[in-house]
Structure formats: C-alpha cells, structure tokens
Protein backbone atom coordinates (compact mmCIF):
# COMPACT_ATOMS: atom_id res chain seq x y z
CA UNK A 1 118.39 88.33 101.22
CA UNK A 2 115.60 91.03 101.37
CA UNK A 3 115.86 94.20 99.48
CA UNK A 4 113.89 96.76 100.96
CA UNK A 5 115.94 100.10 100.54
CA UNK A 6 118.55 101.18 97.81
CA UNK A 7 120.17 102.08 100.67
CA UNK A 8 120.99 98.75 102.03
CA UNK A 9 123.07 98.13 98.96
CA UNK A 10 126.47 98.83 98.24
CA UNK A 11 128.00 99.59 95.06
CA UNK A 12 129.27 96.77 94.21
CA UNK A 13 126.62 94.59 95.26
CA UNK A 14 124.72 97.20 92.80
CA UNK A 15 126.60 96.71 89.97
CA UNK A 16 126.53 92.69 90.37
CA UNK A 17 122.70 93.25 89.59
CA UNK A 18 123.19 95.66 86.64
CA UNK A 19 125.35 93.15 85.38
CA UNK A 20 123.64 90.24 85.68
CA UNK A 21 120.42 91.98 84.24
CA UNK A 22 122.71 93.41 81.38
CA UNK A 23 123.53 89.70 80.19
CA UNK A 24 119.99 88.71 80.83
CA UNK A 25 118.63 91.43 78.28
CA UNK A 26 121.45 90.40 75.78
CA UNK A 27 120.13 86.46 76.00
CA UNK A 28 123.76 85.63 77.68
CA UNK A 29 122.06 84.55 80.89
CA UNK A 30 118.41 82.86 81.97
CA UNK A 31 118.19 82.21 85.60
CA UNK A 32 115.96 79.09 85.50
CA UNK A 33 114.28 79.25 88.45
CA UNK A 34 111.62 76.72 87.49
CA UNK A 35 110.10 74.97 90.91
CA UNK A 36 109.72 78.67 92.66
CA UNK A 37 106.73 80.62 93.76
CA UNK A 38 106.70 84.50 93.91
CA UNK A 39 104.08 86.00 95.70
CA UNK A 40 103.23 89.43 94.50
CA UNK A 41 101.37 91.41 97.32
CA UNK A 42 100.30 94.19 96.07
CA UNK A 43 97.93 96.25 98.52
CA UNK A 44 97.68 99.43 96.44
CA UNK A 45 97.60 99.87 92.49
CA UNK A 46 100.10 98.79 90.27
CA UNK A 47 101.09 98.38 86.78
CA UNK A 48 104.22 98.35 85.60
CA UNK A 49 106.23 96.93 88.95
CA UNK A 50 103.23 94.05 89.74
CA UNK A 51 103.24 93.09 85.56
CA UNK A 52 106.99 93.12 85.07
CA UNK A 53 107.48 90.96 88.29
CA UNK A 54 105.14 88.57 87.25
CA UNK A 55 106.48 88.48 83.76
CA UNK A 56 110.00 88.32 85.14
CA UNK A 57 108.99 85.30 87.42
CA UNK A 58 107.23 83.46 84.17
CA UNK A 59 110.14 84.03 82.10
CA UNK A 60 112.11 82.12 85.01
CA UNK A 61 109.94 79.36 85.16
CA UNK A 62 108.56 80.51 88.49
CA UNK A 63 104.93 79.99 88.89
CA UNK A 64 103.03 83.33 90.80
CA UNK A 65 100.76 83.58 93.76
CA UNK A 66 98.64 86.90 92.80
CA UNK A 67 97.72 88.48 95.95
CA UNK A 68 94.25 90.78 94.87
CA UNK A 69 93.83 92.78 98.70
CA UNK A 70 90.14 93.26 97.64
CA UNK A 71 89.54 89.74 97.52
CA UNK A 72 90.98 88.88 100.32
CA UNK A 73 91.01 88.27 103.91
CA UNK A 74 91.35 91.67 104.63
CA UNK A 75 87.91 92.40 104.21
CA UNK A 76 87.21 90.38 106.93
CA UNK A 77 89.84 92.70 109.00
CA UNK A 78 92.68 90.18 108.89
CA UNK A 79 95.76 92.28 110.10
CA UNK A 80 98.77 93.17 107.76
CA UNK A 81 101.60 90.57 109.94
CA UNK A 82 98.68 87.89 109.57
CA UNK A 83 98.48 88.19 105.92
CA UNK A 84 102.76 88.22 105.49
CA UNK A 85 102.89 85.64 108.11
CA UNK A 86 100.94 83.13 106.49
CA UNK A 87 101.65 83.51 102.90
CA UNK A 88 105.49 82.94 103.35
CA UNK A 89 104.27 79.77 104.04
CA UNK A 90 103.09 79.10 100.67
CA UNK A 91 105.76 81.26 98.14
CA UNK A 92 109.64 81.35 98.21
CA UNK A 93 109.80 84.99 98.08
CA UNK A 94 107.53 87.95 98.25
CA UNK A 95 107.22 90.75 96.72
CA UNK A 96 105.35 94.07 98.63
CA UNK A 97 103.75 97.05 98.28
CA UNK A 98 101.87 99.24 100.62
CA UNK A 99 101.05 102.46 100.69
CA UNK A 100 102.68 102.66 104.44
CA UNK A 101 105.87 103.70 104.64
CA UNK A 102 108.55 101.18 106.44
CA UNK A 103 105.71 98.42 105.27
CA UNK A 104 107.87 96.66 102.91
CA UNK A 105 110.46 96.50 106.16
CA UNK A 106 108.16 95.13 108.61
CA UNK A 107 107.11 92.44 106.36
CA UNK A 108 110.84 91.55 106.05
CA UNK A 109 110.92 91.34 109.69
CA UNK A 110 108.27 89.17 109.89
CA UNK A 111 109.22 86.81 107.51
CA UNK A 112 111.77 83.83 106.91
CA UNK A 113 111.59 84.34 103.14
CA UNK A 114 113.42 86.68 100.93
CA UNK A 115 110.58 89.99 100.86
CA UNK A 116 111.28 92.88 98.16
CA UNK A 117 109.97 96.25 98.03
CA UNK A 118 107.85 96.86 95.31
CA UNK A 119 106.54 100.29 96.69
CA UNK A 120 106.40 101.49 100.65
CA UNK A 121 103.80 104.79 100.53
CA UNK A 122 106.65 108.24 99.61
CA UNK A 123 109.64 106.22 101.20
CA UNK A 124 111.77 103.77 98.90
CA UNK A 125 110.80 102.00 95.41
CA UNK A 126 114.30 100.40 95.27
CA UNK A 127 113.65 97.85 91.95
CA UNK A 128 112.77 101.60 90.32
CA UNK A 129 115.92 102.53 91.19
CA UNK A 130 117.84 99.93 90.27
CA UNK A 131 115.75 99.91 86.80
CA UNK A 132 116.43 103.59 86.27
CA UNK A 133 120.28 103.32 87.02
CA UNK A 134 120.14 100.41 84.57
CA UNK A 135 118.50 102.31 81.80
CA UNK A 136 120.69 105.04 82.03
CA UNK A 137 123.80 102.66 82.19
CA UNK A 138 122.78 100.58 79.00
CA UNK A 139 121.93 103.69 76.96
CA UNK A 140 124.42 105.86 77.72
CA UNK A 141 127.39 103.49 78.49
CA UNK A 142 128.07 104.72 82.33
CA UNK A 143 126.90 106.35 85.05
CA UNK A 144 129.15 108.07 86.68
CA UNK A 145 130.62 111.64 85.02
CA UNK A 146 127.04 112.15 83.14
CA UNK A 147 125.26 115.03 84.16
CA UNK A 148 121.77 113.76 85.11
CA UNK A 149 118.78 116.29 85.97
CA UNK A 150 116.00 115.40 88.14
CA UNK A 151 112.76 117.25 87.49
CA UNK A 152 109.63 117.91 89.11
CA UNK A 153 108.06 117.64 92.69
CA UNK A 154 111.31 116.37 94.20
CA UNK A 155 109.74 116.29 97.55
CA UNK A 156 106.91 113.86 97.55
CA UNK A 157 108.53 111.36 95.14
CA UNK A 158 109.91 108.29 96.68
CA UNK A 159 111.76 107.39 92.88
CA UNK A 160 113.50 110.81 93.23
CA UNK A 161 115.12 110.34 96.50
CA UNK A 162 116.33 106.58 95.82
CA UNK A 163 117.42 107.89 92.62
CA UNK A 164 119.48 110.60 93.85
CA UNK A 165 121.04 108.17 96.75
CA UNK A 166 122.35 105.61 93.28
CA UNK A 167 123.46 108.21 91.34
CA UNK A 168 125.38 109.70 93.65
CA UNK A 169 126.95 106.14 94.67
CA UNK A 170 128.05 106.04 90.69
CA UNK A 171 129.44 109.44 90.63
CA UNK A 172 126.81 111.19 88.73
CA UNK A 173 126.66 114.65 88.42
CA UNK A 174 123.16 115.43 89.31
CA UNK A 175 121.12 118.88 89.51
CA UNK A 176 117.57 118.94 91.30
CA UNK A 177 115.00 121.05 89.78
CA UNK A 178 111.74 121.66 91.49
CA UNK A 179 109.03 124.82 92.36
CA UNK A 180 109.22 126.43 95.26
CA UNK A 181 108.11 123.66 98.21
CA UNK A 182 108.96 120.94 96.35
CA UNK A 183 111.99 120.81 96.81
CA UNK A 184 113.77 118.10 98.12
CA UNK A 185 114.58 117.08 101.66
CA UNK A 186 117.98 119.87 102.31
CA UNK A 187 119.10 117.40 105.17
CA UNK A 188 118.64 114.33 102.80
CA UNK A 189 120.52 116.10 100.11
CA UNK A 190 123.59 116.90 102.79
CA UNK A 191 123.97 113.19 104.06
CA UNK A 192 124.07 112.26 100.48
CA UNK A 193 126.92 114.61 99.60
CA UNK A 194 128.90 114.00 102.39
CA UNK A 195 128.48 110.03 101.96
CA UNK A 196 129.91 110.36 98.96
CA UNK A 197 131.57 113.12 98.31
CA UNK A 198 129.62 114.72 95.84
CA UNK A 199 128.52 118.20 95.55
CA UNK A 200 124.07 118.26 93.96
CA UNK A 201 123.35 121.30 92.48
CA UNK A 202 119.63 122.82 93.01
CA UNK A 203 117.39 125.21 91.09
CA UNK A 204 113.88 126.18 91.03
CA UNK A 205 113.66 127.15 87.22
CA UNK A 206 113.79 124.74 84.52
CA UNK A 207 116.84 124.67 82.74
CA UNK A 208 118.76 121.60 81.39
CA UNK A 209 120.71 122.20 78.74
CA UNK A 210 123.82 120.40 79.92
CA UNK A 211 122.07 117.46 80.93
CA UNK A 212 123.17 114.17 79.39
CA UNK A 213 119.79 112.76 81.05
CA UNK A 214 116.46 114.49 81.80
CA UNK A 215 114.36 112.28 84.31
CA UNK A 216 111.15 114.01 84.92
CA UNK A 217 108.12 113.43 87.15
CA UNK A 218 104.95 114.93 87.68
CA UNK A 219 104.06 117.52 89.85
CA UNK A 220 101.27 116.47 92.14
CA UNK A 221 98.78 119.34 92.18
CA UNK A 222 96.97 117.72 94.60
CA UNK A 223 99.48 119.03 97.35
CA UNK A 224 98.32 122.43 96.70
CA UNK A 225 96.67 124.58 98.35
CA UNK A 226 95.30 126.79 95.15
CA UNK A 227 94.56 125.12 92.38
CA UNK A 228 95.44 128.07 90.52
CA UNK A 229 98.89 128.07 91.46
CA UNK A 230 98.98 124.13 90.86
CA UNK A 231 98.09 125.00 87.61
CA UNK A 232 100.61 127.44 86.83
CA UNK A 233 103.30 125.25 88.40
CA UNK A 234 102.30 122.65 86.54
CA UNK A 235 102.41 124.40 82.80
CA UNK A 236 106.06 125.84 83.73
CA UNK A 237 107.41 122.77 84.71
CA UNK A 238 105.39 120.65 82.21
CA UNK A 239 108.37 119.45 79.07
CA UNK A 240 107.44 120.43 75.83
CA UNK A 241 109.08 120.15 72.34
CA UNK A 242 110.30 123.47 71.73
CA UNK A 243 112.27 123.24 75.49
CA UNK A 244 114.46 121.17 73.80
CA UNK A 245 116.04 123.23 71.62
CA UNK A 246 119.64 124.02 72.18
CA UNK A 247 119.54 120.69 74.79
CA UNK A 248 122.39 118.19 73.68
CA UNK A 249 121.69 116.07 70.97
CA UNK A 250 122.03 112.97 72.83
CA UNK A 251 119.92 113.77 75.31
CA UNK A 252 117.86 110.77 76.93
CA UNK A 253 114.37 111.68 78.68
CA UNK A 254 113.30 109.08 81.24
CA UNK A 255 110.31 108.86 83.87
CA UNK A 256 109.09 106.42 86.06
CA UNK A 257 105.59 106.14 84.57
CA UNK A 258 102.97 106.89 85.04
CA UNK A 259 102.89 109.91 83.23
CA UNK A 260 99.65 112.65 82.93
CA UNK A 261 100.61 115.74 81.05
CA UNK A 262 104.26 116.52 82.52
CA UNK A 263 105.86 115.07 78.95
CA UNK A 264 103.78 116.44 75.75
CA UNK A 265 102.65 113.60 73.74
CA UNK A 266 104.68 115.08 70.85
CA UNK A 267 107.79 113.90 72.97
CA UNK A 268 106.76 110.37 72.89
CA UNK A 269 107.72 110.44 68.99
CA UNK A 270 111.21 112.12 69.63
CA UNK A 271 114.40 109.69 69.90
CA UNK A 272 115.61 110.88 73.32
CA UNK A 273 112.16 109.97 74.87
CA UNK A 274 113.20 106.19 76.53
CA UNK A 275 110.91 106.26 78.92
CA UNK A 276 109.04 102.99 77.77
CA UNK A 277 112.22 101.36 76.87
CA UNK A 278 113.04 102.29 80.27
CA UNK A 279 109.79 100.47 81.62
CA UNK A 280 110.56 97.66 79.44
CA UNK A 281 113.90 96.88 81.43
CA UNK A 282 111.68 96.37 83.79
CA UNK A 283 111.64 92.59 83.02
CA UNK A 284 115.11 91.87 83.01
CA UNK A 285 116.09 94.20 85.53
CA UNK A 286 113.61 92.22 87.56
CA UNK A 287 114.75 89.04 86.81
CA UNK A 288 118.46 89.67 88.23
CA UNK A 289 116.72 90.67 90.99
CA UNK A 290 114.72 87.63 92.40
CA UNK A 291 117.71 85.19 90.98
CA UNK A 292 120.31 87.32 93.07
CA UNK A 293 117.98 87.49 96.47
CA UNK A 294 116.76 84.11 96.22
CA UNK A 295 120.41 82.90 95.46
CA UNK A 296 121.96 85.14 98.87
C-alpha cells in the first residue's frame, strides 16, 4: 500500500491508523518489524518528518537507508525515476520528499514497494495530517463536533489543505482565517463541503474565541510583494498572550513546526500550547504508519 494523499484514505481506513498509533503511544502495541529496511529519501530539508521516521523505524527494529541528495548520484545528474528505481531494490519501503509537487506519486508509480509521502513541494504532507488529526483526537477526546480554527497563509500551505480535507471527514467544525490573498483555494473549499456535507466558515480577521483548537501557521512574507505590507500582515496575524484572553479555557494551540515568530515565545510556557507534544506523536503516529502499509 502507498500513501501518498490524505485523500486516498477513507475514514475508516483513517481511524484504523489513529488507533493503532493510539495503543502504540499507550505501550499496548509494538509492531516488531525487525528484518525491514526504510529508505528515507529526503531531497529537500527536513527535521521533524525525516527524524521521527527514522526513530519510528528504530523503535521497530527496522534498520534505515539515509538517502543525503547532496551526496549522491545526483550530482552526477542521475535522474529522479533512476534514483527511486534503483533504491527499491535495496529497502522494503520508501519514504519521499521533494519539493515537486505529484513527486511523492510518481515515485509510487515507479516502484514495486510500498512509497509514502513525506512532503511533495505545496501539495499533500499526508503523515502531517494524520499526526495532527491524532493530536487533536488524543487531547481532546474526538474530532468530530470540536470547533477547530485554521490560521495563517491558508493558501500556500500544503498541511492546511490536507488538514481541512480530515477534519472535515471527522465532522469538525472548522473556520479558515487568513489576510487578504491568502486565502484558501474557494473551489477546494466547495468540493470539500459538498463531499461531506459540511458547511467551513471563512474570515480574514483573527478571531477565535469559540475555538476548541487553534492550529496556526506562518505567514510566508516572502510571497509579498511589499515587504511593508508583509510586515504588517505578519504582526496582525502573529498569536500573542494577551489574544487569548476571553478564548476557552481548554483551548489547545497546535502547529506543524517549524515555527519563526507567528506564536510568541511566551506561548510556549502556556498549557494550551501542544505543539511539541504534537511533534512528539510524530513517532508513534509514524510507526502505525509503516506497520499498516507494509502489512496491506
């Protein structure tokens, strides 16, 4: 089985994963997947999703194949296929990320073995997703019925979309808040509402005091034209302490990391900021994952 999109996943095959990485993080289950190789192909920078699949994979027993593109063959102008093409020979899954979009997708294509998408350019990050629908599941209980706000440039980032697409599978209440021109995709937002039947409210102001979850990301000021008006943008929509007043008081902050000045460091200190906890599911989350794809 690859997993390449949230998309290609249906709810329950969603919620066999959040299970399975639920009794993992309780020490119920550990896939022992000792024998296995993971290659992690990473051809653009990573942290968190190249770390936690290699810890995930160690924790298994798996041993890893770590795939550095500047020391490799592609300085010597092998092609992208060439590269997925052989190494499938040598691992018993693979994990990708490019900063093309529909990379991740091709490489499935290509290849016999089980390829997940760590990461295809502004397109799909499904593992995020699936570690973000996880987090909020495990600290809040359920999904579905919460009231979940999505904040920040909605339009360039790939986390936002996929995360919109689960939510919406669960029966989340969500409410997109962005500046002007980054909002997101109208068209993507309609095919999600009619797919299932929920109605996503949308606002260009900041404003979350219903929310039961606040996921934030940054604003990317490099999209801008003015710099000035980047940095305005970037000060009204950037989360300090005192916006929290009057929020509910069990109110959970999450963000996909990395984060630059969106969240004020004083947040970091505050109980509703889960954001690294959120990171730190990473591992089991990640785990369910290669046992359930290597095991369909």
């Amino acid at each position: 089985m690859d997993l390449i999109s949230i998309r290609d996943l249906n709810k329950e095959t969603v919620g066999e994963i959040l299970d399975l990485a639920n009794d993992v993080a309780d020490g119920k289950k550990k896939p022992d997947l000792k024998g296995k190789i993971i290659a992690t192909l990473f051809f653009e920078p990573s942290t968190r999703t190249k770390l936690s699949f290699q810890s995930a994979a160690m924790r298994t027993g798996m041993s890893d194949l770590d795939f550095l593109a500047d020391l490799s063959s592609l300085k010597k102008g092998e092609s992208f296929a060439d590269t997925i093409k052989t190494v499938e020979g040598y691992a018993d899954i693979l994990v990708v990320r490019h900063k093309k979009e529909g990379s991740a997708r091709l490489a499935a294509d290509m290849s016999e073995k089980p390829v997940v998408n760590g990461g295809d350019g502004g397109n799909q990050h499904p593992t995020q997703t699936l570690i973000d629908l996880f987090s909020i599941r495990r600290m809040k209980g359920k999904i579905g019925e919460l009231n979940v706000t999505l904040m920040g440039d909605l339009k360039h980032a790939r986390t936002m979309r996929s995360l919109l697409y689960g939510l919406s599978m669960f029966g989340a209440n969500v409410t997109l808040i962005s500046p002007k021109g980054l909002e997101m995709d109208p068209e993507y937002i309609k095919e999600v509402e009619e797919k299932f039947k929920v109605k996503v409210k949308t606002k260009n102001e900041p404003e979350f005091r219903d929310a039961d979850v606040l996921y934030v990301c940054r604003i990317q000021a490099e999209r801008f034209a003015d710099p000035y008006e980047a940095q305005s943008v970037m000060k009204k929509f950037r989360l300090m302490k005192s916006d929290l007043e009057g929020t509910k008081k069990e109110l959970i902050i999450l963000h996909p990391l990395p984060k630059i000045n969106e969240i004020d460091a004083e947040i970091d200190k505050m109980p509703q900021a889960k954001y690294f906890e959120q990171a730190h599911y990473g591992v089991p989350l990640r785990i369910a994952v290669i046992d359930y794809v290597l095991r369909k």
